[in-house]
C-alpha atoms as a PDB file:
ATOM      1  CA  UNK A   1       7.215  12.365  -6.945  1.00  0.00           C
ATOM      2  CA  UNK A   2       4.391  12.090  -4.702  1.00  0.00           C
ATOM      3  CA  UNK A   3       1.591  10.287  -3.970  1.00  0.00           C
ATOM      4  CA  UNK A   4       2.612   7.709  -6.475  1.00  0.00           C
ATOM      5  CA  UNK A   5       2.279   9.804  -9.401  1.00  0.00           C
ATOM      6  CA  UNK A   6       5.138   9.874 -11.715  1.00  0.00           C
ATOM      7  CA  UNK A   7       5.956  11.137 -15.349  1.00  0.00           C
ATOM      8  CA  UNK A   8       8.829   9.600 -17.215  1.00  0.00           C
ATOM      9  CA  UNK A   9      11.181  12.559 -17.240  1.00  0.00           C
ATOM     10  CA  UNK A  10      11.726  11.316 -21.165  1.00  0.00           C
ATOM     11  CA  UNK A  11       8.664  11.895 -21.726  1.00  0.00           C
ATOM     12  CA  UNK A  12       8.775  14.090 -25.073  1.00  0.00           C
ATOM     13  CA  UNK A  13       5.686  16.584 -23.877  1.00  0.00           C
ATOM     14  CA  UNK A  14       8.281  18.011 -21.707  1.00  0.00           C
ATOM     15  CA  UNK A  15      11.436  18.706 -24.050  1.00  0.00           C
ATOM     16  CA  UNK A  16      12.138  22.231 -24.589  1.00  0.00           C
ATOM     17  CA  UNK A  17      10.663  23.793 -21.212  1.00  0.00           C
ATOM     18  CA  UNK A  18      13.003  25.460 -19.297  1.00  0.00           C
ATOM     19  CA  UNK A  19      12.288  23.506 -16.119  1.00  0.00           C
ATOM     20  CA  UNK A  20      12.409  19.848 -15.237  1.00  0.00           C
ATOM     21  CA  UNK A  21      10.157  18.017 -15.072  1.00  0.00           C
ATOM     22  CA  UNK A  22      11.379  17.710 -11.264  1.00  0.00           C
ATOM     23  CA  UNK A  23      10.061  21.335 -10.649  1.00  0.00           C
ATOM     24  CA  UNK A  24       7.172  20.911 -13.101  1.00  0.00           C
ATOM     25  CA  UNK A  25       5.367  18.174 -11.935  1.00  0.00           C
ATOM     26  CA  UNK A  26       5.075  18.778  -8.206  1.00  0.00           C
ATOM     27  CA  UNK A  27       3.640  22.675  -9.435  1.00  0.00           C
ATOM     28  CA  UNK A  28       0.918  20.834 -11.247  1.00  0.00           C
ATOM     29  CA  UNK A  29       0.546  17.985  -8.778  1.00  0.00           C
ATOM     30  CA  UNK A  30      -0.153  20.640  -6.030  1.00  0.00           C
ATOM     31  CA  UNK A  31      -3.070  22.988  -7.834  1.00  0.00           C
ATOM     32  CA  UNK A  32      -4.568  19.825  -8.724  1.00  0.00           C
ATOM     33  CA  UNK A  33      -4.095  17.933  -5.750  1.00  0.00           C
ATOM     34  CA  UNK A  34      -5.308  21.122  -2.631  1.00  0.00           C
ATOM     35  CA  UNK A  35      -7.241  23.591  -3.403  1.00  0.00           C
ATOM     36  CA  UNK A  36      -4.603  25.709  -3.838  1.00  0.00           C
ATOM     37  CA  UNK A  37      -4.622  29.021  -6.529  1.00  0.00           C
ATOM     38  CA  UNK A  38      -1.848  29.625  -9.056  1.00  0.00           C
ATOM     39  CA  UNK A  39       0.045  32.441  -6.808  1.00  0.00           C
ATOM     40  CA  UNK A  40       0.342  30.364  -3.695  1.00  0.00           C
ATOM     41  CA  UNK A  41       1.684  27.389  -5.531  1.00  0.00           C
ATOM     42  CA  UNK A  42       3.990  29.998  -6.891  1.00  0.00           C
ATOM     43  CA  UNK A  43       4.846  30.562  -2.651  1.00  0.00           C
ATOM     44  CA  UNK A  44       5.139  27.224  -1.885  1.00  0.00           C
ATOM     45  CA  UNK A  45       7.777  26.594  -4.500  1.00  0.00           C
ATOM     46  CA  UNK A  46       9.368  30.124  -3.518  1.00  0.00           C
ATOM     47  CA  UNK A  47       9.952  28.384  -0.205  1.00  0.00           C
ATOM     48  CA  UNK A  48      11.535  25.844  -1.322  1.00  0.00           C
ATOM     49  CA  UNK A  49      14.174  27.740  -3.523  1.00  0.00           C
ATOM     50  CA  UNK A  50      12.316  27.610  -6.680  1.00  0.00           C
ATOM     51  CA  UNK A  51      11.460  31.250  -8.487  1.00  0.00           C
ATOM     52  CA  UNK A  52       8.508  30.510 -10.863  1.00  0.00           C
ATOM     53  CA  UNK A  53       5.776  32.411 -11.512  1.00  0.00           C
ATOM     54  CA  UNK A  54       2.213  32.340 -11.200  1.00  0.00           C
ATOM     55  CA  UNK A  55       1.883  32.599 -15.066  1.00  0.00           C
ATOM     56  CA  UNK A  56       4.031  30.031 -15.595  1.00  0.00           C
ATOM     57  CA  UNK A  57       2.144  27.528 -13.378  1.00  0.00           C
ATOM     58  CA  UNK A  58      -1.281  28.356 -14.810  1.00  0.00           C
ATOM     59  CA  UNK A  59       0.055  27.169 -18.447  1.00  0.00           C
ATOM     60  CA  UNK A  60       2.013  24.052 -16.928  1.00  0.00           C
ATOM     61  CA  UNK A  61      -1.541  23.467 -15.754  1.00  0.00           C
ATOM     62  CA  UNK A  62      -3.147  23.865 -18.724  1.00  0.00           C
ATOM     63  CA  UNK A  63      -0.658  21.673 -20.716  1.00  0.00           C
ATOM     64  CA  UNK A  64       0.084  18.637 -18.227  1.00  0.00           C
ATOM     65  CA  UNK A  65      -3.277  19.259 -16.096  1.00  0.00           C
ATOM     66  CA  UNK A  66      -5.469  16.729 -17.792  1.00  0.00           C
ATOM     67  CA  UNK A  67      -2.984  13.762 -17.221  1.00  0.00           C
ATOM     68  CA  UNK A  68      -2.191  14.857 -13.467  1.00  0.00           C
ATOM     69  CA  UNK A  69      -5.995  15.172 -12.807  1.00  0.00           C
ATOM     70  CA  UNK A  70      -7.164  12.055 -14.119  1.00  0.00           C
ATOM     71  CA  UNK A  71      -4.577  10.116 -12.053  1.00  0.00           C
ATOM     72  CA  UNK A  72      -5.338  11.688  -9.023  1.00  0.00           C
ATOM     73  CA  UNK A  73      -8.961  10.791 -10.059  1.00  0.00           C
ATOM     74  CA  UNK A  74      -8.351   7.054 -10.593  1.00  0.00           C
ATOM     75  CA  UNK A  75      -6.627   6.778  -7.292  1.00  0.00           C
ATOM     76  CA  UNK A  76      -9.902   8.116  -6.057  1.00  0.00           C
ATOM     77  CA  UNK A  77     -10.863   5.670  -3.382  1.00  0.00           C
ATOM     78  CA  UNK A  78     -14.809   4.200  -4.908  1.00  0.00           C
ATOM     79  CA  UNK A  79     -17.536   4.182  -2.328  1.00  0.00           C
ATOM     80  CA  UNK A  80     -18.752   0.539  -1.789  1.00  0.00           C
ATOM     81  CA  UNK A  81     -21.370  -1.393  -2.361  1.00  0.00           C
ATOM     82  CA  UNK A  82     -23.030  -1.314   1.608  1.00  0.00           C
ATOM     83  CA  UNK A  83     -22.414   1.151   3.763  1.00  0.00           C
ATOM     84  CA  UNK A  84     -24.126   2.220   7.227  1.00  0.00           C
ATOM     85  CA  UNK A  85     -25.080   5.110   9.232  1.00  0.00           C
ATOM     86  CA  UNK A  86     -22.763   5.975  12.322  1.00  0.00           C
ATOM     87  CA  UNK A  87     -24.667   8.047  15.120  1.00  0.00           C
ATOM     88  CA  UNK A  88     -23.768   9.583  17.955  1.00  0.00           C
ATOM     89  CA  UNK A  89     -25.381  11.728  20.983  1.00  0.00           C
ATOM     90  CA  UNK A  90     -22.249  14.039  22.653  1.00  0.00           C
ATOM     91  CA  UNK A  91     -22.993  16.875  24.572  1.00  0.00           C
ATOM     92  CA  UNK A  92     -21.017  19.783  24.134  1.00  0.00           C
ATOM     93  CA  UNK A  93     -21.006  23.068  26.510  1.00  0.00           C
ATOM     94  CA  UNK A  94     -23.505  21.312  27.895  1.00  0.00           C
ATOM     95  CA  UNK A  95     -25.980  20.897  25.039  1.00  0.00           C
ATOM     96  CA  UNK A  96     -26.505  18.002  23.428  1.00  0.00           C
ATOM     97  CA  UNK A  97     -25.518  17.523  19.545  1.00  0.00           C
ATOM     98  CA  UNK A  98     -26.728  14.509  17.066  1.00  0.00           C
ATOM     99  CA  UNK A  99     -23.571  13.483  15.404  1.00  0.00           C
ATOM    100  CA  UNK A 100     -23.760  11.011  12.340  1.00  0.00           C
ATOM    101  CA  UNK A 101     -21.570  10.342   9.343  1.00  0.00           C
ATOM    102  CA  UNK A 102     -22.529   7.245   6.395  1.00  0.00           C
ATOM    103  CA  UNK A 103     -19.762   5.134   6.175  1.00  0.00           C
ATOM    104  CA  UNK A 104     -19.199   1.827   3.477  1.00  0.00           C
ATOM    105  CA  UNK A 105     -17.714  -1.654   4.069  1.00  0.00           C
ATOM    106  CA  UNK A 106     -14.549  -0.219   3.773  1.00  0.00           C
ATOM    107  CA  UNK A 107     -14.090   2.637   5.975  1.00  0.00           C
ATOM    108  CA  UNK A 108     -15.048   5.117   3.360  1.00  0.00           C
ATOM    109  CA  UNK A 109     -16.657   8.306   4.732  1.00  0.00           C
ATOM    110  CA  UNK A 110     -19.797   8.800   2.222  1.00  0.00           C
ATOM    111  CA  UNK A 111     -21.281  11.973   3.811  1.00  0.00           C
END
């Protein structure tokens, strides 16, 4: 699966669904992962030769949400400790803009 998140396909939360867990997990992984609503997850896996629908998403979500969303939350990158302002001056179309972003000891973009 993606991103590093994976659910052991014994896993007993999923026995008697009708779908894998192959075709479960990346419904759920996507609505929590993008802001992405129930239909076009339900298009995205239509694209890819998988006919589920919208319904059927929203209660996978439900069920297995909690477990996708608090891995995707723990892979979170944490802001720092320090951080620092970057500023720029760039003119554009001729006028000039004040460009500025706070940034930790890591790389993290703050704000």
């Amino acid at each position: 699966m993606r991103e590093g998140l994976s659910v052991d396909s014994a896993s007993p939360s999923y026995k008697g669904h009708r779908y894998p867990v192959e075709i479960i997990s990346p419904c759920v992984w996507l609505y929590f992962r993008f802001p992405l609503s129930f239909r076009q997850v339900e298009e995205l896996m239509l694209a890819r030769g998988v006919i589920v629908s919208h319904e059927t998403v929203r209660r996978w979500c439900v069920k297995f949400g909690q477990q996708y969303a608090g891995a995707l939350r723990r892979r979170r990158p944490r802001p720092g400790d320090t951080w620092h302002l970057d500023e720029v001056f760039v003119r554009i179309n001729g006028e000039q803009k004040y460009l500025w972003r706070a940034v930790d000891q890591d790389g993290t973009v703050l704000d």
